[in-house]
Structure formats: C-alpha cells, structure tokens
PDB file of N, CA and C in Angstrom:
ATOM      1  N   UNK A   1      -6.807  -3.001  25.798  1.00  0.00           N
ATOM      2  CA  UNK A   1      -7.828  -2.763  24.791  1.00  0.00           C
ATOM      3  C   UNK A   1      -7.827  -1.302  24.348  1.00  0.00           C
ATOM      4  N   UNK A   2      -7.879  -0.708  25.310  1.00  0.00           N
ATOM      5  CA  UNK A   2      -7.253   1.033  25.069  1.00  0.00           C
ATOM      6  C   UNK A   2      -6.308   1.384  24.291  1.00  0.00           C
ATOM      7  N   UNK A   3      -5.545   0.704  23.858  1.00  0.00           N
ATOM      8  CA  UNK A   3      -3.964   0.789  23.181  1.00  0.00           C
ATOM      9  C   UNK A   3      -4.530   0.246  21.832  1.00  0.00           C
ATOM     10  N   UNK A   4      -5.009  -0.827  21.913  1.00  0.00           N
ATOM     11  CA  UNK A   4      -5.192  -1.816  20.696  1.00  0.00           C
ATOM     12  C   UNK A   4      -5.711  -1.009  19.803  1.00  0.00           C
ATOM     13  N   UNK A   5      -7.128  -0.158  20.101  1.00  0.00           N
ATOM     14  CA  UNK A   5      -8.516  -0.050  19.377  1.00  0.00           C
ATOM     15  C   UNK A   5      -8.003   1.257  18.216  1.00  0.00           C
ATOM     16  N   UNK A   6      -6.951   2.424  18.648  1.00  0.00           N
ATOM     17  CA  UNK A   6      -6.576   3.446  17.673  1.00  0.00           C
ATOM     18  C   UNK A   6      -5.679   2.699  16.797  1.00  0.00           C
ATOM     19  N   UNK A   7      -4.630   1.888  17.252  1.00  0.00           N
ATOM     20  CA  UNK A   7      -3.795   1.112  16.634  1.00  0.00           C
ATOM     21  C   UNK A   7      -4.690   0.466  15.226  1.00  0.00           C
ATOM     22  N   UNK A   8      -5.845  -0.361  15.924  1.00  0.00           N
ATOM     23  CA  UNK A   8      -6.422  -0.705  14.920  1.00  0.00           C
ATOM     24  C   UNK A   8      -7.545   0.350  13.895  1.00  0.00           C
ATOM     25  N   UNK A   9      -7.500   1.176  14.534  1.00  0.00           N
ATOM     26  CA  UNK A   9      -8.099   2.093  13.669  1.00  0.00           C
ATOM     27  C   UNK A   9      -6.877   2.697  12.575  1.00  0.00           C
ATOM     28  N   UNK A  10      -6.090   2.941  12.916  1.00  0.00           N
ATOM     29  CA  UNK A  10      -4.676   3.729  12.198  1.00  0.00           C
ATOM     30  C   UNK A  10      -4.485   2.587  10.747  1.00  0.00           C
ATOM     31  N   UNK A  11      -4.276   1.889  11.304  1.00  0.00           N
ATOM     32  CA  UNK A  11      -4.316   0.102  10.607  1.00  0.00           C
ATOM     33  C   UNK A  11      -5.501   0.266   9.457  1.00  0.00           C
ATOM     34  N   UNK A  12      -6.714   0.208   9.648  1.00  0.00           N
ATOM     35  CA  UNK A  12      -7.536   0.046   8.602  1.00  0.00           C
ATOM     36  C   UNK A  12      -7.424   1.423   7.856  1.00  0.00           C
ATOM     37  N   UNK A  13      -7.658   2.612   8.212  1.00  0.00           N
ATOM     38  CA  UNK A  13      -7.411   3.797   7.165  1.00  0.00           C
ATOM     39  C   UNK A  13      -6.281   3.896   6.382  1.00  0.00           C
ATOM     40  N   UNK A  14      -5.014   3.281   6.865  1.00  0.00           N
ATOM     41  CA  UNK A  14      -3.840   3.137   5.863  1.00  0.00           C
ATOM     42  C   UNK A  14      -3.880   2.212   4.487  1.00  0.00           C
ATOM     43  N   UNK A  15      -4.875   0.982   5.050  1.00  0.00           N
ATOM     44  CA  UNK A  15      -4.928  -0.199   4.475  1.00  0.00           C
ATOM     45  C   UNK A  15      -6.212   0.065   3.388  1.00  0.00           C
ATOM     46  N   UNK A  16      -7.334   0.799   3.725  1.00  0.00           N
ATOM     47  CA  UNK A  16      -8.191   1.439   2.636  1.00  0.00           C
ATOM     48  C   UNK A  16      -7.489   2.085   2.098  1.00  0.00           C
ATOM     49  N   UNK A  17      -7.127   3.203   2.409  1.00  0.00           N
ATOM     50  CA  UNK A  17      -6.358   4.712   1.972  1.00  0.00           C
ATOM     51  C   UNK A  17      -5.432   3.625   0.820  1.00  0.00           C
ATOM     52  N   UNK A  18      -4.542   2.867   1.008  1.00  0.00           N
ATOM     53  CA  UNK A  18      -3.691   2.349   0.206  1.00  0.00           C
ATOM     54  C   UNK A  18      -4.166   1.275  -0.978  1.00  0.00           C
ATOM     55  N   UNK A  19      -5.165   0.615  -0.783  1.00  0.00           N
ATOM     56  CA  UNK A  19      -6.137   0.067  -1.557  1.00  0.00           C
ATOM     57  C   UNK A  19      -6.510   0.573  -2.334  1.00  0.00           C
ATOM     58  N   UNK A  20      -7.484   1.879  -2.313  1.00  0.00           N
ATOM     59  CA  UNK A  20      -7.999   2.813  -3.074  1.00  0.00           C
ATOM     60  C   UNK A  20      -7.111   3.402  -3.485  1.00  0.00           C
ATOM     61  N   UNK A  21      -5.512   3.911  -3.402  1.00  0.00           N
ATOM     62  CA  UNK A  21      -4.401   4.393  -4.031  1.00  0.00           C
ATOM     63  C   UNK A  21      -4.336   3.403  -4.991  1.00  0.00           C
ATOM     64  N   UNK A  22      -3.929   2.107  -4.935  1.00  0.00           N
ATOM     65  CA  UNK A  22      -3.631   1.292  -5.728  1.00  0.00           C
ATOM     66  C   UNK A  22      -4.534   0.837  -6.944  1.00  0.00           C
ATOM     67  N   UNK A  23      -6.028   0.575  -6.460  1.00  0.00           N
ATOM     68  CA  UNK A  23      -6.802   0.262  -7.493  1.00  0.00           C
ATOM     69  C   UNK A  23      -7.325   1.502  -8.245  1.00  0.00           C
ATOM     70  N   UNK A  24      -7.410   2.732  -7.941  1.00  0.00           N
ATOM     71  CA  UNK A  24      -7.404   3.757  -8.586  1.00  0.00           C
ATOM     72  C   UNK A  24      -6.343   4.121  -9.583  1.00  0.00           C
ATOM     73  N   UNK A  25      -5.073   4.014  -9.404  1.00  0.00           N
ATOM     74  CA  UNK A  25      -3.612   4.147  -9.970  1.00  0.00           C
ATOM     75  C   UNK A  25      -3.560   3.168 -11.478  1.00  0.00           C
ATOM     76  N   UNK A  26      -4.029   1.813 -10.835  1.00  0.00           N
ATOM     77  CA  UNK A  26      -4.286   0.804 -11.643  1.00  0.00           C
ATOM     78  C   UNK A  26      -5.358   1.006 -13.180  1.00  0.00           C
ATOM     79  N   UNK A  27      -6.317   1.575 -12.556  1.00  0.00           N
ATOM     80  CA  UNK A  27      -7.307   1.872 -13.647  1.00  0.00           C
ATOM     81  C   UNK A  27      -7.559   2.445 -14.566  1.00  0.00           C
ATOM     82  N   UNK A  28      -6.586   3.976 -13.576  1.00  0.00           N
ATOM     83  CA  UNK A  28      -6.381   5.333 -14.353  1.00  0.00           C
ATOM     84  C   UNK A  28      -5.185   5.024 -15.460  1.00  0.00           C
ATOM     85  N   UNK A  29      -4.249   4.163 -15.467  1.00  0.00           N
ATOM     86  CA  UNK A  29      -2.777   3.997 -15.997  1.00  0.00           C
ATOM     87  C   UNK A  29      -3.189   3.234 -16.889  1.00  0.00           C
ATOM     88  N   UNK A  30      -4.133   1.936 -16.435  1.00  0.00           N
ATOM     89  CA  UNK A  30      -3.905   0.833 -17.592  1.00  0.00           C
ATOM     90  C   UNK A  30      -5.194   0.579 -18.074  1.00  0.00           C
ATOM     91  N   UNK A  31      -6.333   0.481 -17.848  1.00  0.00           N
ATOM     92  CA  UNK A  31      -7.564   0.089 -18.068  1.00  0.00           C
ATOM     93  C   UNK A  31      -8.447   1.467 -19.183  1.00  0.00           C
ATOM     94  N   UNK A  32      -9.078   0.511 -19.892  1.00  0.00           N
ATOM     95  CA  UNK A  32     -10.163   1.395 -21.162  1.00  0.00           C
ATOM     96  C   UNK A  32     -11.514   1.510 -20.947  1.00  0.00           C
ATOM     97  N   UNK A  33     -11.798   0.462 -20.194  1.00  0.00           N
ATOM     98  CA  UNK A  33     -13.078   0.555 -19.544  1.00  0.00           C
ATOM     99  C   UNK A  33     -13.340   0.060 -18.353  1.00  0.00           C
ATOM    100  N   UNK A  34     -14.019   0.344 -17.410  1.00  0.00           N
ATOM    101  CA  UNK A  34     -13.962  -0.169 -16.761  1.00  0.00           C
ATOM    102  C   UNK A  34     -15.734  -1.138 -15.657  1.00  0.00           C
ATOM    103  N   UNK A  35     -15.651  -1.852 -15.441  1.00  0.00           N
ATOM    104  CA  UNK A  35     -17.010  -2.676 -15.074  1.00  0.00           C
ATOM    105  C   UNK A  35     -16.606  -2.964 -13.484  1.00  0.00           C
ATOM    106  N   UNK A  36     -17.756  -3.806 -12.678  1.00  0.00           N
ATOM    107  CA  UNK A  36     -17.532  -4.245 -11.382  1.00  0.00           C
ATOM    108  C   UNK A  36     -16.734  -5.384 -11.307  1.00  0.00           C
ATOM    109  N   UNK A  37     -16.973  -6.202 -12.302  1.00  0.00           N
ATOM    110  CA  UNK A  37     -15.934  -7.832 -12.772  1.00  0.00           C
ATOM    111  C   UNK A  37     -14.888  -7.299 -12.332  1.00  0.00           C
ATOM    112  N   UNK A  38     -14.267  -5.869 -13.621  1.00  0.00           N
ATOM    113  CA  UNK A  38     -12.665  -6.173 -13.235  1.00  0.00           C
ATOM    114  C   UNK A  38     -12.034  -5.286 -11.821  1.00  0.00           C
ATOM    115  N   UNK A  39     -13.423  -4.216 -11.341  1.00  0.00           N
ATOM    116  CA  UNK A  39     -12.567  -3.644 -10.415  1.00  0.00           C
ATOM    117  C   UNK A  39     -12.475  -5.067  -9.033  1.00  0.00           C
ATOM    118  N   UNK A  40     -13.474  -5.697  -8.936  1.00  0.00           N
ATOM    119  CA  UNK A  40     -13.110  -6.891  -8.126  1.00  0.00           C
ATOM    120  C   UNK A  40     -12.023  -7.736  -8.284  1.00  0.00           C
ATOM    121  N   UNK A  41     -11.813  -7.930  -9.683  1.00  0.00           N
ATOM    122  CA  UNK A  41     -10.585  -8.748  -9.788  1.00  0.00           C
ATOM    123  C   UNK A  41      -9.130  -8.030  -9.651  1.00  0.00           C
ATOM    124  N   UNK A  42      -9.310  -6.898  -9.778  1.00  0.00           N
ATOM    125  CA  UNK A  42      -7.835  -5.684  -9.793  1.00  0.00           C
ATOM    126  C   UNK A  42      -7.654  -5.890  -7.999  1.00  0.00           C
ATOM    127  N   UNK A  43      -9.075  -5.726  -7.387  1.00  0.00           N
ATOM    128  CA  UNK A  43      -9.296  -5.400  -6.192  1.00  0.00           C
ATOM    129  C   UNK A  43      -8.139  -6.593  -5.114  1.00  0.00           C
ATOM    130  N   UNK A  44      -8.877  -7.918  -5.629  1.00  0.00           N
ATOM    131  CA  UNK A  44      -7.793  -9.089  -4.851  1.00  0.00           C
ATOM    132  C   UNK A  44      -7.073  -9.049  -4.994  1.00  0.00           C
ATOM    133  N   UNK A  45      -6.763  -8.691  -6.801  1.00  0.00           N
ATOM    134  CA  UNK A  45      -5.220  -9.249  -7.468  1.00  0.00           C
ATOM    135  C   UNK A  45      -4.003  -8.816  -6.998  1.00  0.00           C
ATOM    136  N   UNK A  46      -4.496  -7.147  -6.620  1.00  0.00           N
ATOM    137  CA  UNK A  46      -3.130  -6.203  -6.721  1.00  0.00           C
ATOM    138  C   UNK A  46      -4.078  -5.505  -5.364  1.00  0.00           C
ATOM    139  N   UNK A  47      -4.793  -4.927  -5.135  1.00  0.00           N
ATOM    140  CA  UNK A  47      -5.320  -3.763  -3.977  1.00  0.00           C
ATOM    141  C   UNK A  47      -5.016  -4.456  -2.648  1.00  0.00           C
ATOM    142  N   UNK A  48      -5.417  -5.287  -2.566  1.00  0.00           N
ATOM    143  CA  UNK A  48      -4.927  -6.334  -1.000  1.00  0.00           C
ATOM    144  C   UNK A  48      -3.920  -6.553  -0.968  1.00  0.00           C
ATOM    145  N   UNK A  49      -3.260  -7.192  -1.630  1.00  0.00           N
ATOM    146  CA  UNK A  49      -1.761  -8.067  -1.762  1.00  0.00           C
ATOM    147  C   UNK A  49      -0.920  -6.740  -1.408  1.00  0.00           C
ATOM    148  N   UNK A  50      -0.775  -5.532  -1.933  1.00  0.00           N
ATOM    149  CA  UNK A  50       0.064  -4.666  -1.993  1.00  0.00           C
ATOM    150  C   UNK A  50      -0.028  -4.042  -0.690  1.00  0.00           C
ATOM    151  N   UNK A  51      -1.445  -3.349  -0.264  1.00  0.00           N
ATOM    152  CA  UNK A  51      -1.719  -2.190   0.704  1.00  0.00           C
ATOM    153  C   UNK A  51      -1.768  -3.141   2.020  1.00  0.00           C
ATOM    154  N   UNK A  52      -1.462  -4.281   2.531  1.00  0.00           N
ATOM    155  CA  UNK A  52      -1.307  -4.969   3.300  1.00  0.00           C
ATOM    156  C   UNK A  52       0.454  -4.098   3.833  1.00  0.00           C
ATOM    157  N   UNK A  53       1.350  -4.508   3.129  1.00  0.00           N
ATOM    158  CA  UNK A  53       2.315  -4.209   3.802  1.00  0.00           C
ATOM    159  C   UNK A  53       3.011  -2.911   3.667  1.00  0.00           C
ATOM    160  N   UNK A  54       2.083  -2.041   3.021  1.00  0.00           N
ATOM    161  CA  UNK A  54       2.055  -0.750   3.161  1.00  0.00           C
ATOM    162  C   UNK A  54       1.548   0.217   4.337  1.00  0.00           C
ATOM    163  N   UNK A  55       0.513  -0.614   4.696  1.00  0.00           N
ATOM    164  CA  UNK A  55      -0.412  -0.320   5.745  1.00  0.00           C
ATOM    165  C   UNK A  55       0.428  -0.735   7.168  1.00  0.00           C
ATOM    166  N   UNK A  56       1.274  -1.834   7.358  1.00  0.00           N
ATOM    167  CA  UNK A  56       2.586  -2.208   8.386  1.00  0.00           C
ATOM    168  C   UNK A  56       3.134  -1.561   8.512  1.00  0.00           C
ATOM    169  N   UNK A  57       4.005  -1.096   7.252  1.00  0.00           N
ATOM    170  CA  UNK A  57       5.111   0.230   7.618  1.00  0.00           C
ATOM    171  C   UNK A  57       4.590   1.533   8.211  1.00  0.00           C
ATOM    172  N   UNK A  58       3.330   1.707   7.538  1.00  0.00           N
ATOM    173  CA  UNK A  58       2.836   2.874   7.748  1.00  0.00           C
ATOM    174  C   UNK A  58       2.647   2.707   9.851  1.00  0.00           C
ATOM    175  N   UNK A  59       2.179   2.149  10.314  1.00  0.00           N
ATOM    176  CA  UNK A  59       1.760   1.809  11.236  1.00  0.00           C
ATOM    177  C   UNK A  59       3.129   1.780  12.052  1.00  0.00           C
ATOM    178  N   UNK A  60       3.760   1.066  11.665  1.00  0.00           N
ATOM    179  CA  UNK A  60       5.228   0.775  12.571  1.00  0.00           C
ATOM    180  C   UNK A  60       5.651   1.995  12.380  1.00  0.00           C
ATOM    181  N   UNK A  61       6.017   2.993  11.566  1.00  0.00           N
ATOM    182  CA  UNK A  61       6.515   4.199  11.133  1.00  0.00           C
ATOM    183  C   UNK A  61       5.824   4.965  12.407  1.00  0.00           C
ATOM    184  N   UNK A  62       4.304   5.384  12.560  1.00  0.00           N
ATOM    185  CA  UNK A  62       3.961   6.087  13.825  1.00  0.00           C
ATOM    186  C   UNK A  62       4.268   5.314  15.014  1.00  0.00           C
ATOM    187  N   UNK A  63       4.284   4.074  15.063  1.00  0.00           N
ATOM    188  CA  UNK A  63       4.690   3.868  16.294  1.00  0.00           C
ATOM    189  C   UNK A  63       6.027   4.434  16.717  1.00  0.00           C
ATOM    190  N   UNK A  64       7.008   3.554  16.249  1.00  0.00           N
ATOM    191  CA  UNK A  64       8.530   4.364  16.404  1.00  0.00           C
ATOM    192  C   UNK A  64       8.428   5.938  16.354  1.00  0.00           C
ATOM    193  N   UNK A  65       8.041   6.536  15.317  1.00  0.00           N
ATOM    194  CA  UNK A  65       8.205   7.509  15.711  1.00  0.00           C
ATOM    195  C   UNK A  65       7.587   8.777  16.665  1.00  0.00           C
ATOM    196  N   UNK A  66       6.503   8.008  16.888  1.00  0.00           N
ATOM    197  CA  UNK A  66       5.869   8.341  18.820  1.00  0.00           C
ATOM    198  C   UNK A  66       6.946   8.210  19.593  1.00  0.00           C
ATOM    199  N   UNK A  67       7.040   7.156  20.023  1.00  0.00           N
ATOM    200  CA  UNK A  67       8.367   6.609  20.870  1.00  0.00           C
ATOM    201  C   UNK A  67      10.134   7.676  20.442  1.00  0.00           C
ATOM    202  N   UNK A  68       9.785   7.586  19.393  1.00  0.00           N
ATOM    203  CA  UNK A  68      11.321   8.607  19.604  1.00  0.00           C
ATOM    204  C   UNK A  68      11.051   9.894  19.286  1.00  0.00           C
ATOM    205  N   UNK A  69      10.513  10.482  19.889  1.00  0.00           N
ATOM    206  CA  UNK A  69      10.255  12.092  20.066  1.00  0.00           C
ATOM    207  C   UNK A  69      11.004  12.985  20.346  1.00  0.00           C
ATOM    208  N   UNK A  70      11.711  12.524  21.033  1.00  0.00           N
ATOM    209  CA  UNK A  70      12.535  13.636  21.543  1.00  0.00           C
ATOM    210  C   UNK A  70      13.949  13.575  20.462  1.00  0.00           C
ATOM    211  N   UNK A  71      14.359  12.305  19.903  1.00  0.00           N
ATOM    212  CA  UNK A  71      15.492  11.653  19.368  1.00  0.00           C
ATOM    213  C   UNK A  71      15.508  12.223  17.743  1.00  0.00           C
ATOM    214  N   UNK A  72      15.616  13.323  16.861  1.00  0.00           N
ATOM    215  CA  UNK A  72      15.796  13.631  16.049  1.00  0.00           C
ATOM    216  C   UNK A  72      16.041  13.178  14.838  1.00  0.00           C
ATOM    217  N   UNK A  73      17.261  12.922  15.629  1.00  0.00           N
ATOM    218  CA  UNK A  73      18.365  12.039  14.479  1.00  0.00           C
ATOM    219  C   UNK A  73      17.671  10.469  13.826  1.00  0.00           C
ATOM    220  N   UNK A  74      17.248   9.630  14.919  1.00  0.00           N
ATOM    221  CA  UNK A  74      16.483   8.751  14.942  1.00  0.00           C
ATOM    222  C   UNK A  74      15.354   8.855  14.215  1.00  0.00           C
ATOM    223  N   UNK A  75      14.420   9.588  14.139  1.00  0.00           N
ATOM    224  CA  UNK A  75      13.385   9.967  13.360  1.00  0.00           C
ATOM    225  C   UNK A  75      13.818  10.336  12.030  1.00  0.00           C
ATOM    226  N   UNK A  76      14.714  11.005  11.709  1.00  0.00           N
ATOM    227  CA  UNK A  76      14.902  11.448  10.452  1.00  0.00           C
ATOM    228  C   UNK A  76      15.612   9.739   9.837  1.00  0.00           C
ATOM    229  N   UNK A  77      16.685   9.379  10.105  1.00  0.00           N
ATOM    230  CA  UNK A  77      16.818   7.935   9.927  1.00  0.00           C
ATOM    231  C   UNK A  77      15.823   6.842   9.314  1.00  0.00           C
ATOM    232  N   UNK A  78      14.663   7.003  10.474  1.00  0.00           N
ATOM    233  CA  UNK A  78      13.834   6.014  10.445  1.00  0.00           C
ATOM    234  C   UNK A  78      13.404   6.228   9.209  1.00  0.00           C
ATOM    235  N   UNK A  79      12.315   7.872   8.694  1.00  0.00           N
ATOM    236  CA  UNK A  79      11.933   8.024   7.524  1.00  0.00           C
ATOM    237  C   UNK A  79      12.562   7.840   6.266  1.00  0.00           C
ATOM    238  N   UNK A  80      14.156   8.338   6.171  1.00  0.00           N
ATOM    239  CA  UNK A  80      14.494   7.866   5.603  1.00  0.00           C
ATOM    240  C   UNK A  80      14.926   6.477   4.830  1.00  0.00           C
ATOM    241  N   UNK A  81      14.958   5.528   5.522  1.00  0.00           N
ATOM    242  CA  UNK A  81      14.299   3.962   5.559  1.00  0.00           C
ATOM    243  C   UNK A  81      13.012   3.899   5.442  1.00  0.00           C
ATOM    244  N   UNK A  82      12.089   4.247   5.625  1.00  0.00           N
ATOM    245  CA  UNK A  82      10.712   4.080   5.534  1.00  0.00           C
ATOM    246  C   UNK A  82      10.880   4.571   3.765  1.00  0.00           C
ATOM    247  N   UNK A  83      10.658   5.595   3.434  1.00  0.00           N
ATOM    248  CA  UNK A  83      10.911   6.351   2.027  1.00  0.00           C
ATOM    249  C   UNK A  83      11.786   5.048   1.208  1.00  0.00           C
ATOM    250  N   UNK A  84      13.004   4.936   1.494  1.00  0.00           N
ATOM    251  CA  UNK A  84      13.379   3.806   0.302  1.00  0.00           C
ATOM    252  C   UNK A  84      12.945   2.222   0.693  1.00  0.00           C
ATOM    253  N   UNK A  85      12.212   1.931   1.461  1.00  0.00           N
ATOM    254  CA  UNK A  85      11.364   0.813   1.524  1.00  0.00           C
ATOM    255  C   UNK A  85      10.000   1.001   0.321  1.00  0.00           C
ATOM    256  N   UNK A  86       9.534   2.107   0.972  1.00  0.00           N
ATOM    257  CA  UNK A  86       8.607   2.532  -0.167  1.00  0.00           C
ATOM    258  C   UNK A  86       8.882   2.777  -1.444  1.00  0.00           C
ATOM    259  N   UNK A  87      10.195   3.154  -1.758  1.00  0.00           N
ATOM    260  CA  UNK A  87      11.167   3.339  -3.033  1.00  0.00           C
ATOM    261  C   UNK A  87      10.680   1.882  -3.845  1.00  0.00           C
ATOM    262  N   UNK A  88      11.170   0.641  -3.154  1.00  0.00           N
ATOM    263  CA  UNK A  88      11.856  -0.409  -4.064  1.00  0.00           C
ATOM    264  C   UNK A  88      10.187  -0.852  -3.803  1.00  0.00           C
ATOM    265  N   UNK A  89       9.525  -1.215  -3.096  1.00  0.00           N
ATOM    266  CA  UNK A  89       8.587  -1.587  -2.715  1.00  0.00           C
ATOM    267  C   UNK A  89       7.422  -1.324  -4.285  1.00  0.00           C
ATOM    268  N   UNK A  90       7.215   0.099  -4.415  1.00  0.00           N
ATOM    269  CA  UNK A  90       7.067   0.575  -5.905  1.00  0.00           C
ATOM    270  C   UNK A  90       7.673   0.011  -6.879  1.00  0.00           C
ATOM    271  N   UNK A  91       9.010  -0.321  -6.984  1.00  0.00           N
ATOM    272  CA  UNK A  91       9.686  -0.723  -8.024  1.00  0.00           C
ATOM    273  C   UNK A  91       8.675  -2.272  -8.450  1.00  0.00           C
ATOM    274  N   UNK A  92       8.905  -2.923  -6.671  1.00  0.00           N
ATOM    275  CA  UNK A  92       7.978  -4.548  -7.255  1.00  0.00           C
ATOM    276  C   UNK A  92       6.919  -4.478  -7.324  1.00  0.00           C
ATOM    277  N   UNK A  93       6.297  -3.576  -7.192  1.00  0.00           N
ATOM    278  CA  UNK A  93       4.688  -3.415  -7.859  1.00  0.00           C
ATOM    279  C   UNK A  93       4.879  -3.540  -9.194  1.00  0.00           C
ATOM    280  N   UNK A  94       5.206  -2.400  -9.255  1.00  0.00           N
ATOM    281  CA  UNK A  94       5.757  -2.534 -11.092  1.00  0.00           C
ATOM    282  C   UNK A  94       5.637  -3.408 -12.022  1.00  0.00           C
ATOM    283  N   UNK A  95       7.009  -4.295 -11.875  1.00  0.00           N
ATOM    284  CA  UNK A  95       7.190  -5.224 -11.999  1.00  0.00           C
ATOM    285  C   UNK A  95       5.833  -6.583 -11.668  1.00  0.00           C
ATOM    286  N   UNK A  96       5.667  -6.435 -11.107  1.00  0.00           N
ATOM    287  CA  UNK A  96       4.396  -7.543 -10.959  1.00  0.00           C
ATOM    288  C   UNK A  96       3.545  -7.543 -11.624  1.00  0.00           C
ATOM    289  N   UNK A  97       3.025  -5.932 -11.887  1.00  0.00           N
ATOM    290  CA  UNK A  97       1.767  -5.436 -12.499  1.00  0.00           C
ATOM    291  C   UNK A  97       2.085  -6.251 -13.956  1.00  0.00           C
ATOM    292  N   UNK A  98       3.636  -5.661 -14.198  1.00  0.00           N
ATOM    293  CA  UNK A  98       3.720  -5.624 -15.527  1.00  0.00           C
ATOM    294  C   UNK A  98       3.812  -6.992 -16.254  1.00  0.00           C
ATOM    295  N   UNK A  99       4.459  -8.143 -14.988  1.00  0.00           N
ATOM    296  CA  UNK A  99       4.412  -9.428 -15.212  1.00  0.00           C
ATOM    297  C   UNK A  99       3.175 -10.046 -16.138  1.00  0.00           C
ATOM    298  N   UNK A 100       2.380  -9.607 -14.846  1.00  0.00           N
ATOM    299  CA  UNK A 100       0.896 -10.607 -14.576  1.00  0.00           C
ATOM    300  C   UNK A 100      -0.137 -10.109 -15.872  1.00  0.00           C
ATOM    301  N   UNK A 101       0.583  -8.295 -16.467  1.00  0.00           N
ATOM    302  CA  UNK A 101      -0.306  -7.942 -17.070  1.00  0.00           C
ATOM    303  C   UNK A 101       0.184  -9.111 -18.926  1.00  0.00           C
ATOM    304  N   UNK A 102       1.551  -9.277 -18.721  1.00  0.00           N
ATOM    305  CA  UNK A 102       1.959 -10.026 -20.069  1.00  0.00           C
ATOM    306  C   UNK A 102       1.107 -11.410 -19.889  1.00  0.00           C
ATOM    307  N   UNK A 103       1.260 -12.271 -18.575  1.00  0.00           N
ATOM    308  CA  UNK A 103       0.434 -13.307 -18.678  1.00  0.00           C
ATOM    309  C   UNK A 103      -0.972 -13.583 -18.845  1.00  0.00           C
ATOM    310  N   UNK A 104      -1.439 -12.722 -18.520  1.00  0.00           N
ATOM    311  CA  UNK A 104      -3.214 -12.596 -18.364  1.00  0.00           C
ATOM    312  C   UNK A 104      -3.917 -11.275 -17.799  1.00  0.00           C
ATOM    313  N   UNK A 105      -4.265 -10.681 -18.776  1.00  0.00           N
ATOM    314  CA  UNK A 105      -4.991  -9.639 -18.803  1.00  0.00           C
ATOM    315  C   UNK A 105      -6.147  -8.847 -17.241  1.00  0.00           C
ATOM    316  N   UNK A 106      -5.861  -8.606 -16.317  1.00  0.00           N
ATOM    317  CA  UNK A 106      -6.513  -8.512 -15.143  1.00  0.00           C
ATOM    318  C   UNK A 106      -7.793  -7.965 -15.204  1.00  0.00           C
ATOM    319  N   UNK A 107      -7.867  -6.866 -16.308  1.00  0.00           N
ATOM    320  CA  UNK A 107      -9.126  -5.887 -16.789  1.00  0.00           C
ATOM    321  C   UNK A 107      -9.903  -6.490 -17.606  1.00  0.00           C
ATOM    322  N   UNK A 108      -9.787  -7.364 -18.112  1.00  0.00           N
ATOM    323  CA  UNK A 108     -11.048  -8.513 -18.838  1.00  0.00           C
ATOM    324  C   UNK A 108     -11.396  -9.373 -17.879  1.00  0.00           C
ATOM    325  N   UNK A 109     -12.612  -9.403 -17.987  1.00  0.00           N
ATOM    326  CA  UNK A 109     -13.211 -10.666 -16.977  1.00  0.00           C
ATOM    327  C   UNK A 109     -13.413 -11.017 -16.041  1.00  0.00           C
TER     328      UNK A 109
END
C-alpha cells in the first residue's frame, strides 16, 4: 500500500496536468466561444481519451527511470523513446481532432 499510494498520486497529476493541457490547447486553437456544454463535451471527447495514455508513459517513464539510475545510457534511450512516442502520439491527436472536427462540430452543443 506504501508503494501503491505515490504511484497513484504521480498517476492522477499527470492525468489532470494532461487533461487540462489538452482541453485548454483545444479551446485556445479552435473554439470562438466558449460555454460549460462544450467544455464538457471537448472534456470526454478528446481530454480523457488522450491524457489517459499520456499519463502511462508518463508514469512508466519515472518508474524505469528510478530503477535505472545508475545506467546512463539506458535512461537517455528510454527518453528518447518516450519523446518520439510522444512525437507520433501528437501527430494522432491531430489527426483525430481534425477528423471528428470535419464530421461534427465538438464546440456546438
């Protein structure tokens, strides 16, 4: 339970922290006005779905790299994989946003 409870603390601040990156990013880029309707609907559509497995890497990223402390090379590696995960990872946001925004408007309604 000692192990679990920071883990899960690390876990939810990545997963807000990345939420609020996302639906902020979202609003500021694409939206003209904005109400509680659509930040709820931006909120499920895209803020959860995304900062879920942002919030994993992020998490697995300190773990491993706790564990390899002493291992340099390994650490620099790892980030570097972490960074172009996050690379393409961005790319399918993108893309999704830009999908979902041709099919149906997320900021109305």
């Amino acid at each position: 339970m000692k192990k679990t409870f920071p883990i899960l603390i690390k876990f939810l601040v990545a997963f807000i922290l990345s939420t609020v990156i996302i639906v902020g990013y979202l609003f500021y880029d694409f939206s003209n006005e904005i109400n509680i309707k659509s930040i709820i609907n931006v909120l499920f559509r895209f803020g959860f779905r995304f900062a879920f497995p942002i919030a994993i890497l992020f998490i697995l990223l300190d773990f491993v790299l706790n564990k390899t402390k002493q291992k340099k090379v390994l650490s620099i590696i790892i980030i570097a994989f972490s960074i172009c995960a996050l690379y393409y990872y961005y790319h399918f946001f993108l893309w999704y946003v830009g999908i979902s925004g041709l099919i149906d408007n997320p900021f109305v309604k």
